[in-house]
Protein backbone atom coordinates (compact mmCIF):
# COMPACT_ATOMS: atom_id res chain seq x y z
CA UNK A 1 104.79 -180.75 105.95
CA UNK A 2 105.35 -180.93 109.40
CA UNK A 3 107.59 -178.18 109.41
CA UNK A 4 104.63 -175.53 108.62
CA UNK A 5 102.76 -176.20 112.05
CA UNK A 6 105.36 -173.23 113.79
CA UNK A 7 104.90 -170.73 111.21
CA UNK A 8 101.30 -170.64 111.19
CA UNK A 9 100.60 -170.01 114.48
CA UNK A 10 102.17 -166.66 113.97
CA UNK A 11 101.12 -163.82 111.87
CA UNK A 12 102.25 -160.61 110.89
CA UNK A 13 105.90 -161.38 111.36
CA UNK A 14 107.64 -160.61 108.07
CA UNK A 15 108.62 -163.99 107.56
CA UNK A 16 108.47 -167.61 105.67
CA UNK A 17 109.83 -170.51 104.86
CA UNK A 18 110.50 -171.69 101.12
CA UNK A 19 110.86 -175.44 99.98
CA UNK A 20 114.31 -175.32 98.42
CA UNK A 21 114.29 -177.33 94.78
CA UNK A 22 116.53 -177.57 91.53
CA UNK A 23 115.11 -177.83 88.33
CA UNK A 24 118.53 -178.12 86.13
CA UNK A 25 121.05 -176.50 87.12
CA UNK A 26 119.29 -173.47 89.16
CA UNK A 27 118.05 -173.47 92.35
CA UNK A 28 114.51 -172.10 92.76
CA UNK A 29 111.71 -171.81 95.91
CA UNK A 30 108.24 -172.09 96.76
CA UNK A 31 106.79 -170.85 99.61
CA UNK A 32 106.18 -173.94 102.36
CA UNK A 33 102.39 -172.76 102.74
CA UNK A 34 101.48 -173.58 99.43
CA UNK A 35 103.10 -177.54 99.45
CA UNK A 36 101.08 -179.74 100.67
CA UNK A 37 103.66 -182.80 100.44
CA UNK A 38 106.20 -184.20 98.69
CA UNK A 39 106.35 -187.79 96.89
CA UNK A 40 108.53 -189.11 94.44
CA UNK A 41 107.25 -189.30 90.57
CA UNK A 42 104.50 -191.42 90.17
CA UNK A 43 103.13 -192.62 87.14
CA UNK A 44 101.76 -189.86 84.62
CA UNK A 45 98.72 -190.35 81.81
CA UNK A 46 99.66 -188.39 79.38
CA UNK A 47 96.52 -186.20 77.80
CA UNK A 48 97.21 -185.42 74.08
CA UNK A 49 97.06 -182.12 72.93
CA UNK A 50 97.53 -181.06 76.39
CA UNK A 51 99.84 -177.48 76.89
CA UNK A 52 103.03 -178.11 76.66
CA UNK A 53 103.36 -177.71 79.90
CA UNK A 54 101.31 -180.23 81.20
CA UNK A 55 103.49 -183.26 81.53
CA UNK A 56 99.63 -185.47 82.15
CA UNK A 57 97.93 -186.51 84.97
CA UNK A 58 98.19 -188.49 88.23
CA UNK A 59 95.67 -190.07 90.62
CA UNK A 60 96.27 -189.28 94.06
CA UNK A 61 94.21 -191.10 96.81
CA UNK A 62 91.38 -191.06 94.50
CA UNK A 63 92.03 -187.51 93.40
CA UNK A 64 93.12 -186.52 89.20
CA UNK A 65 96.22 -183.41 89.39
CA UNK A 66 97.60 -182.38 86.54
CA UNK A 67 101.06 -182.46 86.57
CA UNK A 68 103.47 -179.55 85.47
CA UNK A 69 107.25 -180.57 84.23
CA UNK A 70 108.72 -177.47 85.71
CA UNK A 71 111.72 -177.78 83.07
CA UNK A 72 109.55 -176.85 80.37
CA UNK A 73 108.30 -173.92 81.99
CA UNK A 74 111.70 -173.09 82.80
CA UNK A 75 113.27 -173.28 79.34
CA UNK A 76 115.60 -176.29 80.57
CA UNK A 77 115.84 -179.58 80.45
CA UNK A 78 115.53 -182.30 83.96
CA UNK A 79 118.95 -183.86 84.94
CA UNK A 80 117.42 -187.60 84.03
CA UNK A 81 118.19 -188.94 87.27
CA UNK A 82 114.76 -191.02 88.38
CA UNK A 83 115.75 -191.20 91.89
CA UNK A 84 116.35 -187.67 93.08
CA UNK A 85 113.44 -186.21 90.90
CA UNK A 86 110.51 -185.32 93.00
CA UNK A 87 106.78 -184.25 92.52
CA UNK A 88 105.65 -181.09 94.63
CA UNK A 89 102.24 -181.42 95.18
CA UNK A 90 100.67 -177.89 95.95
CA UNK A 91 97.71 -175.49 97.08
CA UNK A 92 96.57 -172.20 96.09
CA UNK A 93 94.04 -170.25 94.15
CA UNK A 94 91.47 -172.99 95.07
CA UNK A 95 93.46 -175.22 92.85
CA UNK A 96 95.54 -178.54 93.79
CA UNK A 97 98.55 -178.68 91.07
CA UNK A 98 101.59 -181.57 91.04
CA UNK A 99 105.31 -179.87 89.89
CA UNK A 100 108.04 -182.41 88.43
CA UNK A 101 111.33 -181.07 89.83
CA UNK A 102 114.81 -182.66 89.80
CA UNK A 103 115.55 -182.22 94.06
CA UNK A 104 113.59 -181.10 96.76
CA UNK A 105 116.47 -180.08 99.54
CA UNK A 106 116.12 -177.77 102.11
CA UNK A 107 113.69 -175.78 103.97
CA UNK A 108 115.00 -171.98 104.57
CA UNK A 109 112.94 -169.52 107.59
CA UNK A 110 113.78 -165.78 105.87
CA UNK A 111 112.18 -162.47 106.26
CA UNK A 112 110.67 -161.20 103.17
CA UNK A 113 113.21 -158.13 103.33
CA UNK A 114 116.07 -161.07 102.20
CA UNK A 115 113.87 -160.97 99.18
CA UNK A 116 115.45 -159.18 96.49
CA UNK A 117 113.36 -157.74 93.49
CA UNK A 118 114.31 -159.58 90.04
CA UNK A 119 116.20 -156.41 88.08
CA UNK A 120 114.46 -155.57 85.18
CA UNK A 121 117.51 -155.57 82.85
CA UNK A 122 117.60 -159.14 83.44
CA UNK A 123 114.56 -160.46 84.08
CA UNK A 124 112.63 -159.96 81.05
CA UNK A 125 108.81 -159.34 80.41
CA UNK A 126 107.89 -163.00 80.28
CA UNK A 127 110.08 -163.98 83.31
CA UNK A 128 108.42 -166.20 85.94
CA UNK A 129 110.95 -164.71 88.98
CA UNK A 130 109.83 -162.99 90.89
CA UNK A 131 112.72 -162.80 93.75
CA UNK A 132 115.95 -163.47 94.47
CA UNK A 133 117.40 -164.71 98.17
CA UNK A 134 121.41 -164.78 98.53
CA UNK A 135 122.36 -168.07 100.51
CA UNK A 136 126.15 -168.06 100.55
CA UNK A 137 127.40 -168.53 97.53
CA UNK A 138 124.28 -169.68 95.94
CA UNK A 139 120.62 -167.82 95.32
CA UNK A 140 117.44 -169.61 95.29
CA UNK A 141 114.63 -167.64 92.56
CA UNK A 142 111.24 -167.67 94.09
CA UNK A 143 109.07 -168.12 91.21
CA UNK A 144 105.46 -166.75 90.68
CA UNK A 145 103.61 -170.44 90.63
CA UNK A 146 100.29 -168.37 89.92
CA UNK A 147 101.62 -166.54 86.76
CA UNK A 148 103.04 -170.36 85.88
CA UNK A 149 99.36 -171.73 86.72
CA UNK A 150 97.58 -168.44 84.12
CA UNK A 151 99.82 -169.17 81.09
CA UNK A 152 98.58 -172.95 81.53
CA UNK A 153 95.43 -171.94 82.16
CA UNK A 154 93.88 -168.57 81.10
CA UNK A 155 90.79 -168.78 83.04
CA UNK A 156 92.12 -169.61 86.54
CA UNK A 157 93.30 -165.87 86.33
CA UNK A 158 91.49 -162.77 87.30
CA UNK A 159 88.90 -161.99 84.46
CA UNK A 160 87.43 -158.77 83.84
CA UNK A 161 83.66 -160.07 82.56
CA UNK A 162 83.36 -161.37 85.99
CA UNK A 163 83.38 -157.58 86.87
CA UNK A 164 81.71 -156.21 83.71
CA UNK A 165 78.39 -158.41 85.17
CA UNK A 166 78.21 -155.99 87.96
CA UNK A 167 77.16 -153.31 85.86
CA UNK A 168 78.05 -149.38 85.69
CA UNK A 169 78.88 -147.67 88.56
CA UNK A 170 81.02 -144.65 89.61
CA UNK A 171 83.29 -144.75 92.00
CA UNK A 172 86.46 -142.77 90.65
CA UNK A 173 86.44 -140.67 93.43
CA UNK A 174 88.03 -143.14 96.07
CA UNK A 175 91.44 -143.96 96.32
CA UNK A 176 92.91 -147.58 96.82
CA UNK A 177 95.87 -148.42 97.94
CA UNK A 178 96.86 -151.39 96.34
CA UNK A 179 100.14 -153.94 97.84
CA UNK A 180 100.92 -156.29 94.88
CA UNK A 181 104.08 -157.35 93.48
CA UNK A 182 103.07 -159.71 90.70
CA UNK A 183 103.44 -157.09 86.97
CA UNK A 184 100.73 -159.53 85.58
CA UNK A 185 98.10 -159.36 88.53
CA UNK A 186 98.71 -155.07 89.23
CA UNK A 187 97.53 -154.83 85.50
CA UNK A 188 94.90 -157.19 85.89
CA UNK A 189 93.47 -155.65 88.81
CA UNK A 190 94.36 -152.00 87.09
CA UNK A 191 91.59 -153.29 84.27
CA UNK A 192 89.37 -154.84 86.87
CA UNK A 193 88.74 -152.48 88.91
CA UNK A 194 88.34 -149.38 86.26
CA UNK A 195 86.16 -151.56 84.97
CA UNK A 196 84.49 -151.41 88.31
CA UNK A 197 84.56 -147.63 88.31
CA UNK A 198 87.66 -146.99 90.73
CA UNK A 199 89.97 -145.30 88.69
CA UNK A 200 91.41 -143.27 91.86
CA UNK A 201 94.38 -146.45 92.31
CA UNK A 202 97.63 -146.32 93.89
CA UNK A 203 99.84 -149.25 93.41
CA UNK A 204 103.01 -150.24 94.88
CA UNK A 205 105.29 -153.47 94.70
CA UNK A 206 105.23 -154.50 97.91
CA UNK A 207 103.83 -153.77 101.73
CA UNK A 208 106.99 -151.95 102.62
CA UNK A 209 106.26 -149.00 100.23
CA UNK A 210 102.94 -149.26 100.29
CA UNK A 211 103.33 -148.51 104.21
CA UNK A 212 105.47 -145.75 103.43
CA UNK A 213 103.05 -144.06 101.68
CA UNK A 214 100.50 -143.88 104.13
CA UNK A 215 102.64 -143.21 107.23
CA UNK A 216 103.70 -139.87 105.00
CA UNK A 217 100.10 -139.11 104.49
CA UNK A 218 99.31 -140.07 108.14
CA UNK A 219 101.92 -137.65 109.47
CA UNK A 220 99.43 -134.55 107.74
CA UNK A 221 96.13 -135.55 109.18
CA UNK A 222 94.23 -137.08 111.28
CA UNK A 223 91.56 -138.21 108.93
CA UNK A 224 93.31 -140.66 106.89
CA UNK A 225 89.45 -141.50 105.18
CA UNK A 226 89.55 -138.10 103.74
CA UNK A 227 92.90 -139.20 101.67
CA UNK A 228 92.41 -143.40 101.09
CA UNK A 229 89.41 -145.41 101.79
CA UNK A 230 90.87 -148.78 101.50
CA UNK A 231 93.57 -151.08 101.49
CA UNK A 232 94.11 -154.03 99.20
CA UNK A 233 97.30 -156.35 99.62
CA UNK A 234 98.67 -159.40 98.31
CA UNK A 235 100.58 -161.65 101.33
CA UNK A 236 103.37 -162.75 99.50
CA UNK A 237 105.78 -159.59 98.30
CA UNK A 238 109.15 -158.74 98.78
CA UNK A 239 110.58 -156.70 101.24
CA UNK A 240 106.98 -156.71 103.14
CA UNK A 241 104.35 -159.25 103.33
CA UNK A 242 100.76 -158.31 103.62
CA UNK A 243 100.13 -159.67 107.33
CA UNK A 244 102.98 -157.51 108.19
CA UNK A 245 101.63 -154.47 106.21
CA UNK A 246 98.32 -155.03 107.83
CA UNK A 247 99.53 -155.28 111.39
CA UNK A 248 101.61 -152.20 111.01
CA UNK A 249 98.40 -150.18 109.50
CA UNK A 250 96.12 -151.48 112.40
CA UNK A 251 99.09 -150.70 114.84
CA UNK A 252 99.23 -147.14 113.99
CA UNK A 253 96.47 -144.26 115.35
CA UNK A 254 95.74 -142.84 112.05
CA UNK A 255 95.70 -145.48 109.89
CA UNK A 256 93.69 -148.16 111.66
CA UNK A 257 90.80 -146.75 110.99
CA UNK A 258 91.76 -147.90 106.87
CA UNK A 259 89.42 -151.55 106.10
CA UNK A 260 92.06 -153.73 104.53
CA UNK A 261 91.06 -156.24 102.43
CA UNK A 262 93.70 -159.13 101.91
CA UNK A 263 93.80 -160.82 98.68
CA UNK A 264 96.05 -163.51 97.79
CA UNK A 265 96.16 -167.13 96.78
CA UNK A 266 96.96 -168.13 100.07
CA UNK A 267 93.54 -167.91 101.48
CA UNK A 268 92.34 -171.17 103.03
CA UNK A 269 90.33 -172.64 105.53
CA UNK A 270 93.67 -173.20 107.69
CA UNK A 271 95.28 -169.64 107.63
CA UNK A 272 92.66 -167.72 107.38
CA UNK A 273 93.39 -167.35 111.42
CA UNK A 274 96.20 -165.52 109.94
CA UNK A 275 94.61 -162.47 108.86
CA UNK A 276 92.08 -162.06 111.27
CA UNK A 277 95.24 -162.11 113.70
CA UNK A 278 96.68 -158.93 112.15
CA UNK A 279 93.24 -157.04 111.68
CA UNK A 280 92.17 -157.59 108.61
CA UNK A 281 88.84 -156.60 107.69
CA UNK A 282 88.12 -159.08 104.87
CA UNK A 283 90.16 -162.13 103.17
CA UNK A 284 89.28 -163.14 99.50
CA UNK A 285 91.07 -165.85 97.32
CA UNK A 286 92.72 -165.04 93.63
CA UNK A 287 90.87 -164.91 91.72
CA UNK A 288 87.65 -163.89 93.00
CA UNK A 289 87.88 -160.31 91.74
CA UNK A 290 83.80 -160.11 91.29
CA UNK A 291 83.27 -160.85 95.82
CA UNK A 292 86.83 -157.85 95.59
CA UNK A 293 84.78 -155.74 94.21
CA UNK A 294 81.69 -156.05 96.23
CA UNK A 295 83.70 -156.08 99.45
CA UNK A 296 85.17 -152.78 98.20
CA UNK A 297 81.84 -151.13 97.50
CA UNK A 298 80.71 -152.04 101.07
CA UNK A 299 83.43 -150.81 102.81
CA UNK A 300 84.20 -147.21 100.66
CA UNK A 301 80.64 -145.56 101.78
């Protein structure tokens, strides 16, 4: 993916580019950091008694992927043509993952404040969108490929034991700030850090609010650390992405003196450069919620 080499030499920009593909008749997106190329289908071992889900295997250059037909996930069915079907091989959560599409197309550059939140009148409890971006006539649905990857696969989610090992502590008295737009993962980390012993959370959607919040505290005081003691944020969210958040917190008087920890599944070797751009105090891959917590509890004194 030649076409990531620009983007990630910035940071903090309020932008990305999504891998435009169809499954059926609906457009959908991925965000270009987490391909790592595309091939076309190649064959697949099929493992019985497999999740539905799980189309079977491949071996690529020496390495076993399990391979995700993206129409079942979707409730649809693939168009049947062999030649314009694709497999999207991708990266995140410290897991490599192959998704059977119909097309790969395009490659779009948009800020995340294109991104429109999925209405929840439409969108449904179970629904894997998790944005929607207007292109003409059409709109591509970004998808959340790590709430795709946790149905599959229970463990490769946040779990709460990992956190219960820890022990009891107390902690309820410090406040969090906490950027995340995934339902699934703000109730997740809700549970995991109680469990913890921070109960003093404040959660928002996306960096944009989340931002909002503290400039109105920040306009009050001078001591933001007598009001929040730490910042937690996802990178990808509508409206605001967390090197953007992050950059605007370390950019501001008051509130650079807030540690922000970013986690996300887009923490890797080669973008980590990304977040130590913008300020950030510590990066930590989903789903390590157990190093979270212990970064928390050294930074909240």
């Amino acid at each position: 993916m030649d076409s990531q080499k620009g983007i990630l030499l910035e940071s903090g920009t309020n932008e990305l580019e999504i891998v435009e593909f169809e499954v059926g008749s609906n457009k959908f997106g991925i965000n270009v950091i987490k391909v790592k190329e595309i091939l076309q289908p190649l064959p697949v071992t099929i493992i019985p008694l497999s999740h539905p889900h799980i189309e079977g295997i491949v071996q690529l250059r020496g390495e076993v992927l399990p391979v995700v037909n993206m129409a079942k996930v979707l409730g649809t069915d693939l168009k049947g043509s062999t030649h314009e079907q694709k497999f999207i091989v991708a990266e995140f959560n410290k897991q490599r993952v192959v998704f059977h599409v119909d097309h790969v197309s395009l490659i779009h550059r948009i800020s995340w404040n294109q991104i429109e939140k999925p209405s929840e009148m439409y969108q449904g409890g179970n629904s894997q969108i998790i944005g929607v971006v207007k292109k003409g006539e059409d709109m591509i649905l970004l998808l959340d490929f790590e709430r795709i990857m946790v149905d599959i696969n229970p463990e490769s989610g946040i779990q709460v034991d990992a956190v219960k090992k820890l022990g009891k502590r107390e902690r309820s008295d410090k406040k969090i700030v906490i950027a995340e737009d995934s339902p699934l993962l703000r109730k997740l980390l809700h549970e995991t850090m109680s469990e913890a012993g921070y109960m003093n959370l404040e959660f928002f959607e996306n960096g944009y609010d989340a931002l909002q919040y503290l400039e109105n505290i920040a306009k009050s005081t001078k001591n933001i650390e007598e009001h929040v003691q730490l910042v937690i944020t996802d990178i990808e969210m509508p409206q605001m992405d967390g090197h953007h958040l992050t950059k605007q917190i370390k950019s501001n008087s008051v509130l650079a003196k807030l540690p922000v920890i970013i986690f996300s599944s887009l923490i890797t070797d080669d973008l980590r450069h990304k977040g130590d751009q913008v300020g950030a105090q510590v990066q930590i891959s989903k789903p390590e919620i157990a190093e979270l917590v212990l970064k928390a509890d050294q930074y909240i004194l």
